[in-house]
Protein backbone atom coordinates (compact mmCIF):
# COMPACT_ATOMS: atom_id res chain seq x y z
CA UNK A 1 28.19 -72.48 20.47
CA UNK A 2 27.22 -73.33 16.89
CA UNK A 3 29.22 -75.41 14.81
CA UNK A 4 29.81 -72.35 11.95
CA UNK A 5 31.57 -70.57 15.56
CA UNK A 6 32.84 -74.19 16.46
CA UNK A 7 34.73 -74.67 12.83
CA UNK A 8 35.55 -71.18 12.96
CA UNK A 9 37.47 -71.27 16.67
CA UNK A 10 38.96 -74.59 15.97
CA UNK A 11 40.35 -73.78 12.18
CA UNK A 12 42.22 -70.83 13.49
CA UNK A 13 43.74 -72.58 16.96
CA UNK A 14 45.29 -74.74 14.49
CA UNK A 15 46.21 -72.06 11.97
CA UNK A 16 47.85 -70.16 15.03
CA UNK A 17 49.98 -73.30 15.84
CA UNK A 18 50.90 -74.03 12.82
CA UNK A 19 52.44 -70.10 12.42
CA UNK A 20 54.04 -70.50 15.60
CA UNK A 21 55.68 -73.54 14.31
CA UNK A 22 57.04 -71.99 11.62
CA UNK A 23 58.18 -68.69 13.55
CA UNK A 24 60.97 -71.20 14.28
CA UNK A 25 60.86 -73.82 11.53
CA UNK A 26 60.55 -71.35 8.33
CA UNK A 27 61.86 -73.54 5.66
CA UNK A 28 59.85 -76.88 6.63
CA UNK A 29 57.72 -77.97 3.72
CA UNK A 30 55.14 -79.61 4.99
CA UNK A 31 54.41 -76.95 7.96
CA UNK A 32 54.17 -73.85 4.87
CA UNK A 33 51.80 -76.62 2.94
CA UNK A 34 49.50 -77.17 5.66
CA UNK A 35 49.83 -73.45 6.65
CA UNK A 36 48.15 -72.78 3.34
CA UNK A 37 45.56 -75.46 3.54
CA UNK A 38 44.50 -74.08 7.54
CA UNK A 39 44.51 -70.87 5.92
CA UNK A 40 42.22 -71.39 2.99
CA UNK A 41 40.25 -73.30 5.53
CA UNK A 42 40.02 -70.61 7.67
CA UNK A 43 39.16 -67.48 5.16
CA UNK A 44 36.15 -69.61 3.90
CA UNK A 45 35.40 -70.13 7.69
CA UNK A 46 35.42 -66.46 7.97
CA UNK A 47 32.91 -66.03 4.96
CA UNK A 48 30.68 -67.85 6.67
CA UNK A 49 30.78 -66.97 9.59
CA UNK A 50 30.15 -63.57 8.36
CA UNK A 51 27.36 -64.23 5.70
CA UNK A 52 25.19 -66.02 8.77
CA UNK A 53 26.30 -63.06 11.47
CA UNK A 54 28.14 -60.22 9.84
CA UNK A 55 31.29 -58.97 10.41
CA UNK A 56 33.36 -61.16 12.51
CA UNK A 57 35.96 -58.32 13.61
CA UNK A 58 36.15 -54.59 13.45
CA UNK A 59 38.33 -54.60 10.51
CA UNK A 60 36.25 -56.84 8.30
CA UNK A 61 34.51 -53.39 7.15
CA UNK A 62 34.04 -53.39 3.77
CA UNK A 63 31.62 -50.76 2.64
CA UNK A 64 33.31 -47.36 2.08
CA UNK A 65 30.92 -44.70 2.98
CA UNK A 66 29.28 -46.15 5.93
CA UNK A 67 31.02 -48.07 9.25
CA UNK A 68 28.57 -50.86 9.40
CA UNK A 69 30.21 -52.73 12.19
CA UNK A 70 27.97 -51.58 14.26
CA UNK A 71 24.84 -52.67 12.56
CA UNK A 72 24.76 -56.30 13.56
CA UNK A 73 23.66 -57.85 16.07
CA UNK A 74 26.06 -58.51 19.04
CA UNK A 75 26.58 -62.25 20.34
CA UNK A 76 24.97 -61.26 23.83
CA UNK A 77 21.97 -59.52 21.53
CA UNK A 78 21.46 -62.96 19.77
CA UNK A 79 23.28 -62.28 16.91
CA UNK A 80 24.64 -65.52 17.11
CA UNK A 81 21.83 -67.86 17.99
C-alpha cells in the first residue's frame, strides 16, 4: 500500500471516530474543531488520491455526459501501483 492510500485510509479512520464521537457528544468544541480539521484533511486526501488514480468511489463522477468510473484502472489491474 502506498502512502497517498496509507494517508488516505488512516485520515478517514480518524474522521469516522471522531463523527462517532460526536453522534453522542454534539455540542463538544473541541471534537466539531478537530472534526473540521480531519475533514479538510481528508477531502485534500481524496484529491489526491484521485489526481494519481482516478475516482476513488462510484459517486466521485464528475463529468456529465459520460460515466467515466469505469475508465480507470482497477487496484487488482495496477491502477494503484
Amino acid at each position: 500500500m502506498n502512502n497517498t492510500v496509507k494517508s488516505l485510509a488512516s485520515i478517514g479512520l480518524v474522521l469516522y471516530d471522531i463523527i462517532l464521537y460526536l453522534d453522542t457528544h454534539p455540542c463538544d468544541k473541541a471534537a466539531l474543531k478537530a472534526y473540521h480539521v480531519y475533514r479538510s484533511m481528508y477531502k485534500e486526501a481524496v484529491e489526491n488520491y484521485e489526481q494519481q488514480y482516478g475516482p476513488l468511489t462510484a459517486n466521485c463522477n464528475e463529468n456529465e455526459n459520460y460515466f467515466d468510473w469505469v475508465n480507470s484502472p482497477w487496484p487488482w489491474e495496477g491502477g494503484m501501483c
